[in-house]
C-alpha atoms as a PDB file:
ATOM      1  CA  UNK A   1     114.520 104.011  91.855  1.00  0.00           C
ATOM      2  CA  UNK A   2     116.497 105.980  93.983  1.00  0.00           C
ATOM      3  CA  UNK A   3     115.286 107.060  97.481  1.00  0.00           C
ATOM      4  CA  UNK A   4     114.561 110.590  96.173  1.00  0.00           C
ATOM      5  CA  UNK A   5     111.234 111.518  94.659  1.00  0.00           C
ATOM      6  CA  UNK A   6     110.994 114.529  91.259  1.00  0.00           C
ATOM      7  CA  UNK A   7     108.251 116.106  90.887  1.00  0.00           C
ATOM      8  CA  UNK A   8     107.116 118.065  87.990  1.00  0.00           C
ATOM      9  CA  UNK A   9     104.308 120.478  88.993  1.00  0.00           C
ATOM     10  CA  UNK A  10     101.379 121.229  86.028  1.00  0.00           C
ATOM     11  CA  UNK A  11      99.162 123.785  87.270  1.00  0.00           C
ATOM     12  CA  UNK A  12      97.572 126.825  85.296  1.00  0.00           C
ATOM     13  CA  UNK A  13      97.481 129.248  88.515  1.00  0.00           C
ATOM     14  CA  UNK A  14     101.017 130.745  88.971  1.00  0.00           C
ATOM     15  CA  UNK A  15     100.129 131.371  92.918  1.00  0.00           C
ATOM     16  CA  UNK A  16      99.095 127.389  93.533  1.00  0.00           C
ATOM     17  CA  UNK A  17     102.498 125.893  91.848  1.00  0.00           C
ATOM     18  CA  UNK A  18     104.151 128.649  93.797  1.00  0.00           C
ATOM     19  CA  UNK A  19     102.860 127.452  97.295  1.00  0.00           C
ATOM     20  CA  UNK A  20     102.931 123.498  96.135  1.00  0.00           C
ATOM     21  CA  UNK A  21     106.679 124.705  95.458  1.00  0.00           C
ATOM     22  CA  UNK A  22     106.997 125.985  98.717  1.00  0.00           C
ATOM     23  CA  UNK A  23     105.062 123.004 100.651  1.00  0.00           C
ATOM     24  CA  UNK A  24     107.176 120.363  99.120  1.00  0.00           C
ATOM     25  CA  UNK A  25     110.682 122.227  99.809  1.00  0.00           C
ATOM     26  CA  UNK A  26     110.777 121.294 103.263  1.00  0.00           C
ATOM     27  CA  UNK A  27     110.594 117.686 102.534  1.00  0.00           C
ATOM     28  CA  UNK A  28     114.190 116.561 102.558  1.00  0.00           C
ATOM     29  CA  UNK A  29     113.369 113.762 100.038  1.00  0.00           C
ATOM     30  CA  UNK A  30     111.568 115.527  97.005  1.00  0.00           C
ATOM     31  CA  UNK A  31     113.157 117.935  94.915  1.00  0.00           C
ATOM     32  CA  UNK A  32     110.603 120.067  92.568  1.00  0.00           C
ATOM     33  CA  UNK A  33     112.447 119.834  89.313  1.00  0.00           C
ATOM     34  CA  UNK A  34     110.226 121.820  86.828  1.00  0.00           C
ATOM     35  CA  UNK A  35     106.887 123.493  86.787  1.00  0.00           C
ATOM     36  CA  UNK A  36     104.149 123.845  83.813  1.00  0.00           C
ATOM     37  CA  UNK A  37     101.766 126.326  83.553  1.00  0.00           C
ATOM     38  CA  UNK A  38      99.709 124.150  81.190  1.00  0.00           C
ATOM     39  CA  UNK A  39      99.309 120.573  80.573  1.00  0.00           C
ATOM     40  CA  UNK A  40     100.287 121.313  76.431  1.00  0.00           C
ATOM     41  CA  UNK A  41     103.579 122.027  78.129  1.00  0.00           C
ATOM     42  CA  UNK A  42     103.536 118.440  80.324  1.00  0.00           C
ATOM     43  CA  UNK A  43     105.320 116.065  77.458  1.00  0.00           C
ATOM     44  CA  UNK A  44     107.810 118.353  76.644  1.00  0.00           C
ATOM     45  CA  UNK A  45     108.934 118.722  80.515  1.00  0.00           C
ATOM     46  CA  UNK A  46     108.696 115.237  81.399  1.00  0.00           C
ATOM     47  CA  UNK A  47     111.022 114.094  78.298  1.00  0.00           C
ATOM     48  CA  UNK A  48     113.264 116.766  79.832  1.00  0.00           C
ATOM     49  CA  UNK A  49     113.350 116.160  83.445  1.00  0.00           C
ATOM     50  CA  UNK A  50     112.314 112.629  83.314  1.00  0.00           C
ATOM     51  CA  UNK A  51     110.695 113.444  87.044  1.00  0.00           C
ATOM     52  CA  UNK A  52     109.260 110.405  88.819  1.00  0.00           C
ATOM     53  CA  UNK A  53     105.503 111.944  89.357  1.00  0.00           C
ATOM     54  CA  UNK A  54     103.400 115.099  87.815  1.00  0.00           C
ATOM     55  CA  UNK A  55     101.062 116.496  90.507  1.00  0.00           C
ATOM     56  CA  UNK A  56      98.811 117.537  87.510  1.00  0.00           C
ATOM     57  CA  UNK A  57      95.497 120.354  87.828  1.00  0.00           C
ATOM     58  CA  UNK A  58      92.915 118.876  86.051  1.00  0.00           C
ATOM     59  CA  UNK A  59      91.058 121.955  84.744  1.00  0.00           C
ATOM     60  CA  UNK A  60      93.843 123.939  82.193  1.00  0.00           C
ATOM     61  CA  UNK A  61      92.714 125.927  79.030  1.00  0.00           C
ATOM     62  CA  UNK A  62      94.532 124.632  76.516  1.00  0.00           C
ATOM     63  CA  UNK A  63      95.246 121.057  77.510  1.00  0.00           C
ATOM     64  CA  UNK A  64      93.738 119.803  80.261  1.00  0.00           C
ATOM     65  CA  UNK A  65      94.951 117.160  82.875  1.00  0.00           C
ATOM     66  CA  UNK A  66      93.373 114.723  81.658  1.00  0.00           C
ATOM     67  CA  UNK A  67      94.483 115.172  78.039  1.00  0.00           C
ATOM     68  CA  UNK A  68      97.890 115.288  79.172  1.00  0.00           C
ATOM     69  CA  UNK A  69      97.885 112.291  81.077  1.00  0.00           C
ATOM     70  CA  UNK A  70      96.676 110.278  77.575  1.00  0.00           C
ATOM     71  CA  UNK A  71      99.195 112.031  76.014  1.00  0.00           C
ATOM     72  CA  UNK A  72     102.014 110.694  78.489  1.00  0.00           C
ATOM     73  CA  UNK A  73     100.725 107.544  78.061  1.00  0.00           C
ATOM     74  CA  UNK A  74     100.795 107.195  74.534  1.00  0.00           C
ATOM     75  CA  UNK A  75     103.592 109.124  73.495  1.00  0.00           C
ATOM     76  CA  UNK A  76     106.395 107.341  76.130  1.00  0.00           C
ATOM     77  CA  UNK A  77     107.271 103.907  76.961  1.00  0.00           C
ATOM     78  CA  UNK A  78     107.457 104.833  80.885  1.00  0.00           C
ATOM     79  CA  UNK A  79     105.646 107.540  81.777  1.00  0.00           C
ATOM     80  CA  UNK A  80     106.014 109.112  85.262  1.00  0.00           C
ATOM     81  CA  UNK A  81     103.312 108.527  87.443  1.00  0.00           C
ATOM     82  CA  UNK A  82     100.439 111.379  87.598  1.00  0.00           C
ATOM     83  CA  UNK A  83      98.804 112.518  90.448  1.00  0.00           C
ATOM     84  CA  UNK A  84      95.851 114.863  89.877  1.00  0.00           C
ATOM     85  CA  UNK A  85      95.010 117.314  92.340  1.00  0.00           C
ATOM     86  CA  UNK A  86      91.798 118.957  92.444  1.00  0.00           C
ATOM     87  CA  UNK A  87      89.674 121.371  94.355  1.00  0.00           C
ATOM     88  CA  UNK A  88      86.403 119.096  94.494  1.00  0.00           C
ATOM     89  CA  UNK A  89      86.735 114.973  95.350  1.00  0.00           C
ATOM     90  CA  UNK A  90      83.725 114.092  93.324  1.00  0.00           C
ATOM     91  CA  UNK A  91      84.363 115.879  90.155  1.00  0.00           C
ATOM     92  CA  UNK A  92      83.849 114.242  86.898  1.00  0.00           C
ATOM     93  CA  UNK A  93      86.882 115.720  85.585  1.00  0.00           C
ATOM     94  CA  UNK A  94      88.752 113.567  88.243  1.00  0.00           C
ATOM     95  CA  UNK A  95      87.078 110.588  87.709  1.00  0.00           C
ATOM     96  CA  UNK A  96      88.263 110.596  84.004  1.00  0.00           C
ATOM     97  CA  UNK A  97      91.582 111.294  85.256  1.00  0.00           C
ATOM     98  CA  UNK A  98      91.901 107.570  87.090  1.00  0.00           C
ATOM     99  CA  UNK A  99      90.308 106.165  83.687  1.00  0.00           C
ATOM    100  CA  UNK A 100      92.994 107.631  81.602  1.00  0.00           C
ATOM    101  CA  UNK A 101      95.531 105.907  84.102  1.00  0.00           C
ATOM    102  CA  UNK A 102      96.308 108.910  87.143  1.00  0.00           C
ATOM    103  CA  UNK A 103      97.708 107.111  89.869  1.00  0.00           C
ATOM    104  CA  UNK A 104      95.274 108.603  92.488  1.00  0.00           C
ATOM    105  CA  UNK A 105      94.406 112.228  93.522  1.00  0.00           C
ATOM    106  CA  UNK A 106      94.560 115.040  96.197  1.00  0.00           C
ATOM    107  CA  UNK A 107      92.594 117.523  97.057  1.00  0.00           C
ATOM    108  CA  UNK A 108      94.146 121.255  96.965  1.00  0.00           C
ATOM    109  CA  UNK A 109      93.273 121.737 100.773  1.00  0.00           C
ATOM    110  CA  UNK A 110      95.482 118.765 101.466  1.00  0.00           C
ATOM    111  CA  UNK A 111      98.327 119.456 103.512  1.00  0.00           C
ATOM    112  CA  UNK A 112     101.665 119.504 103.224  1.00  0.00           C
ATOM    113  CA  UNK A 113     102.825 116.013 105.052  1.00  0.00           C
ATOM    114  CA  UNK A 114      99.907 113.978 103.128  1.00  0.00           C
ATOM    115  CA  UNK A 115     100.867 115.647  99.775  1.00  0.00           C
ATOM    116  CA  UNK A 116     104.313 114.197 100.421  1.00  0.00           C
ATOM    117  CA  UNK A 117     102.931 110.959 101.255  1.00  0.00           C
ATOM    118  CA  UNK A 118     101.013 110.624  98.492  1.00  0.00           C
ATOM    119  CA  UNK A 119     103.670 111.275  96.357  1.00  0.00           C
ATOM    120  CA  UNK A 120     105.989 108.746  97.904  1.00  0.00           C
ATOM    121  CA  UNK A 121     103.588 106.518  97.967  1.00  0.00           C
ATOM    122  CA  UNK A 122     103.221 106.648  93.939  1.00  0.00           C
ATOM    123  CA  UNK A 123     106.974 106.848  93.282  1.00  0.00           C
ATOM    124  CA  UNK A 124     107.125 103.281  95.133  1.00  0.00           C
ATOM    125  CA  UNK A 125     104.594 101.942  93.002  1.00  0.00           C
ATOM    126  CA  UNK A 126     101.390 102.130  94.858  1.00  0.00           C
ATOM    127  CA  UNK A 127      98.408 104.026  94.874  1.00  0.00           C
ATOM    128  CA  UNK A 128      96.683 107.447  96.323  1.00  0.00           C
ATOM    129  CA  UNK A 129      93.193 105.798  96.350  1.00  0.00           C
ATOM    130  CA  UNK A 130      90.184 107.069  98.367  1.00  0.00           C
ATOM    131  CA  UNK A 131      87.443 104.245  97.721  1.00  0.00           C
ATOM    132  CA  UNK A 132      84.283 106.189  98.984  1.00  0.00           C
ATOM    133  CA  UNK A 133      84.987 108.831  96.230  1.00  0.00           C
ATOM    134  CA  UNK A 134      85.639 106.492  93.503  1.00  0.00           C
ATOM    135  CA  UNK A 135      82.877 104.094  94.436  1.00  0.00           C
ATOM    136  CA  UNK A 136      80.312 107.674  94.199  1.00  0.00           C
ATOM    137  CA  UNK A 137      81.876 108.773  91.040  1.00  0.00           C
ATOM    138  CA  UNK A 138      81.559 105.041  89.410  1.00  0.00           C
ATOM    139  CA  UNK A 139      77.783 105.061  90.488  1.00  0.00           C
ATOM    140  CA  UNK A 140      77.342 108.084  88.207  1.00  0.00           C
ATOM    141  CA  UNK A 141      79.140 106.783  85.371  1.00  0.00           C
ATOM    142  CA  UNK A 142      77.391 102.672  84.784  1.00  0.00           C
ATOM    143  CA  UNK A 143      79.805 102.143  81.712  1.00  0.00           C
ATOM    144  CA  UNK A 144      80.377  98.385  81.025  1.00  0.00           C
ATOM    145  CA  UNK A 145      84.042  98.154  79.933  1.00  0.00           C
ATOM    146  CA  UNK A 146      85.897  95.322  79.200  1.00  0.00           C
ATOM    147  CA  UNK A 147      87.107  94.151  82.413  1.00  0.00           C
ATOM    148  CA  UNK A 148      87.676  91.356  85.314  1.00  0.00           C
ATOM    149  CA  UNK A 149      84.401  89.380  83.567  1.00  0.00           C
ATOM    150  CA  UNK A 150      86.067  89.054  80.251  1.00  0.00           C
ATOM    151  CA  UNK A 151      89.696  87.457  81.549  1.00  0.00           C
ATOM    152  CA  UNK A 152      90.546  85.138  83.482  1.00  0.00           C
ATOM    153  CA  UNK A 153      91.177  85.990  86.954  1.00  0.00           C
ATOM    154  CA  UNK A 154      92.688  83.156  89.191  1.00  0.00           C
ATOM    155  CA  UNK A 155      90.748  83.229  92.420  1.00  0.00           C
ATOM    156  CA  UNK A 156      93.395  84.553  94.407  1.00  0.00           C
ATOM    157  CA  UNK A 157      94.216  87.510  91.997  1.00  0.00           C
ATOM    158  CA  UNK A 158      90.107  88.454  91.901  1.00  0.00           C
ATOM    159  CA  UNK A 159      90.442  88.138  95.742  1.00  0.00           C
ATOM    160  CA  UNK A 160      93.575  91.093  95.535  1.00  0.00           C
ATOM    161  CA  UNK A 161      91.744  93.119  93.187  1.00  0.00           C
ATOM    162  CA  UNK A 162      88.560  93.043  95.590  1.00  0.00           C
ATOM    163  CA  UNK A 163      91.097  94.165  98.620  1.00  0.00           C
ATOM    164  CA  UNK A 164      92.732  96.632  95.959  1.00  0.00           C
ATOM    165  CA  UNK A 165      89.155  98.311  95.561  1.00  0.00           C
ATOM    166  CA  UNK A 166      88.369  98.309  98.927  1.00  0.00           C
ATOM    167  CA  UNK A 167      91.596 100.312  99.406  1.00  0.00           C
ATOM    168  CA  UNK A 168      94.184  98.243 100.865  1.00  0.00           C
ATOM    169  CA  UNK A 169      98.123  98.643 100.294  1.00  0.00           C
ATOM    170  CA  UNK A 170     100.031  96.072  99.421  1.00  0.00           C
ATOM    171  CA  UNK A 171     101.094  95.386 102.853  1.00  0.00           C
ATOM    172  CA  UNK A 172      97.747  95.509 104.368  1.00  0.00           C
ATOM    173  CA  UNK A 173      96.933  92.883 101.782  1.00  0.00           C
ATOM    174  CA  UNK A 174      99.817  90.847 102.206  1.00  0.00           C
ATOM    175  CA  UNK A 175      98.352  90.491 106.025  1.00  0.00           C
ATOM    176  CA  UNK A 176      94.404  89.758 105.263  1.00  0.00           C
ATOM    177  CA  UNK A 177      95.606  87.084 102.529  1.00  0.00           C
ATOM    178  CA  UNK A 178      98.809  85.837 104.746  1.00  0.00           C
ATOM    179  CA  UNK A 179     101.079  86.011 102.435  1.00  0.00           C
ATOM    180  CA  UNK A 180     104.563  87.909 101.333  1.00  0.00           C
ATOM    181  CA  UNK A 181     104.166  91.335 100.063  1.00  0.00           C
ATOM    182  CA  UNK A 182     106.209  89.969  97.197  1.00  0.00           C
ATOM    183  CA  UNK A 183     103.429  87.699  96.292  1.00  0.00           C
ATOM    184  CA  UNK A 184     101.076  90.409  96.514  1.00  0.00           C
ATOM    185  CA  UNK A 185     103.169  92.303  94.342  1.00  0.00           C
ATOM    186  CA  UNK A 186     103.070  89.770  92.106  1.00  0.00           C
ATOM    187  CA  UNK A 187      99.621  89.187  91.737  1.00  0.00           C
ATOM    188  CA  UNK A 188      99.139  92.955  91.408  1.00  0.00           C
ATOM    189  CA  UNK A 189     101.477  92.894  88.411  1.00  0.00           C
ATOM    190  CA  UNK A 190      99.116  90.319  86.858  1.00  0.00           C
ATOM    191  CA  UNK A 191      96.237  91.520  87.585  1.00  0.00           C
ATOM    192  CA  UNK A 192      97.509  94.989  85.564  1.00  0.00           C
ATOM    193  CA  UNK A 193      98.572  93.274  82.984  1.00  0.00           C
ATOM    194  CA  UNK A 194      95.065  91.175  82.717  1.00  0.00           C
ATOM    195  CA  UNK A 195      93.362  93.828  82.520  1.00  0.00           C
ATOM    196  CA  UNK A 196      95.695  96.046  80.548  1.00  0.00           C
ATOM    197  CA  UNK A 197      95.255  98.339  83.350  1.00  0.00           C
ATOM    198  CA  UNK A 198      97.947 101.304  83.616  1.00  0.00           C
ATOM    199  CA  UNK A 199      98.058 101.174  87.447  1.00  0.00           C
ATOM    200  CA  UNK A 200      96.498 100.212  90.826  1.00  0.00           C
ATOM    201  CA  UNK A 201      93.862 103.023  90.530  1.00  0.00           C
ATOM    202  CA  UNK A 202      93.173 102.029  86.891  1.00  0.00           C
ATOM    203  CA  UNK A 203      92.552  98.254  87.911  1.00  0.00           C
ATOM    204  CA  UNK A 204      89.438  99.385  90.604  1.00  0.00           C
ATOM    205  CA  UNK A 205      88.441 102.041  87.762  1.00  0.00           C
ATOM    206  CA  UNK A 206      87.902  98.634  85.611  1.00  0.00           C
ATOM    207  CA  UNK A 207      86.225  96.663  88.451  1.00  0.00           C
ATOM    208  CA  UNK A 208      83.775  99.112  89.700  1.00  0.00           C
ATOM    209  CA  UNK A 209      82.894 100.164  85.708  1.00  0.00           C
ATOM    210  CA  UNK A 210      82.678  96.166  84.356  1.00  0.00           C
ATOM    211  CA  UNK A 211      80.426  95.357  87.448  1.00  0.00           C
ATOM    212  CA  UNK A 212      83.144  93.146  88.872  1.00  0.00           C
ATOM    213  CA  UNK A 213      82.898  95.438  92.279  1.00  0.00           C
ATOM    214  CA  UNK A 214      79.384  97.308  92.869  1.00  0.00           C
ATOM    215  CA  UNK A 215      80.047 100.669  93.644  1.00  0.00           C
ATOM    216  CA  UNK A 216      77.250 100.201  96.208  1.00  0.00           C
ATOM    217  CA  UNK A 217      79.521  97.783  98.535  1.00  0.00           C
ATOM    218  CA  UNK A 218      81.415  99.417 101.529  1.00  0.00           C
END
């Protein structure tokens, strides 16, 4: 991946992509390729522009964000990551955002420099995570799923997954455990694949929901 980060914006309200737009100008390493004013419009973009993250509204009319970010996922062998960005934290739309494999999300009062942030931060392969929310909106929603319980974890991967929910990077990992961040990285990558998770975010989403991690810890 190059050091540059697209962006494709999906938002309904003309005026919010318009000042997104104008927030993420003045960072000298994203470029705003495309905007959607729906998320029907999403798959067509993305196959188009082939940008490296959608900051995605949740709440559209005729496809919402989380539709679209199934739809991404089933319909392309590397979809970009998606970022969801919301007005409320705890919403339940945003919550089945992360389970349909968002990367993280932002709140619309965010500004400008963490919006960037977060989005580099996804391009590079890690996660926009903020554990007190996700542990709340997993206490609402007790769903046993098929998760860290039903594989087989080695204890040092269950250990990264635990740090991963607690909402560690890798490199903050890599220092608790003492080891490389290219070890971490690995046992991320196994971890995902495990538990046939589509990201960082969608690994805790499985822990907190299969009872691995108690969303009443922290």
């Amino acid at each position: 991946m190059s050091d540059r980060v697209s962006v494709l914006l999906a938002d309904d309200d003309e005026l919010t992509r318009t000042g997104l737009r104008a927030l993420l100008t003045g960072e000298p390493d994203i470029d705003v390729v495309g905007e959607a004013a729906d998320g029907a419009e999403v798959l067509g973009l993305v196959k188009e522009l082939r940008p490296d993250v959608v900051l995605m509204d949740v709440r559209m009319p005729l496809l919402d964000g989380i539709a679209a970010t199934r739809l991404l996922r089933s319909e392309l062998a590397d979809p970009p990551k998606v970022v969801v960005i919301t007005t409320f934290g705890h919403d339940e739309y945003v919550y089945e955002a992360l389970r349909a494999g968002a990367a993280g999300f932002l709140l619309k009062r965010s500004k400008a420099a963490q919006i960037a942030h977060a989005l580099r931060l996804v391009a590079a392969g890690d996660t926009v995570l903020f554990p007190a929310a996700v542990r709340q909106m997993a206490a609402r929603r007790p769903m046993p799923l098929a998760g860290p319980g039903a594989v087989e974890l080695t204890e040092r991967e269950a250990d990264v997954l635990r740090l991963m929910a607690a909402g560690l990077s890798n490199a903050e990992i890599a220092e608790r455990a003492y080891v490389t961040i290219e070890t971490v990285k690995t046992h991320v990558g196994n971890v995902l694949a495990k538990l046939g998770a589509a990201n960082r975010t969608h690994a805790v989403v499985i822990a907190y929901e299969s009872g691995f991690v108690s969303p009443g810890e922290g």
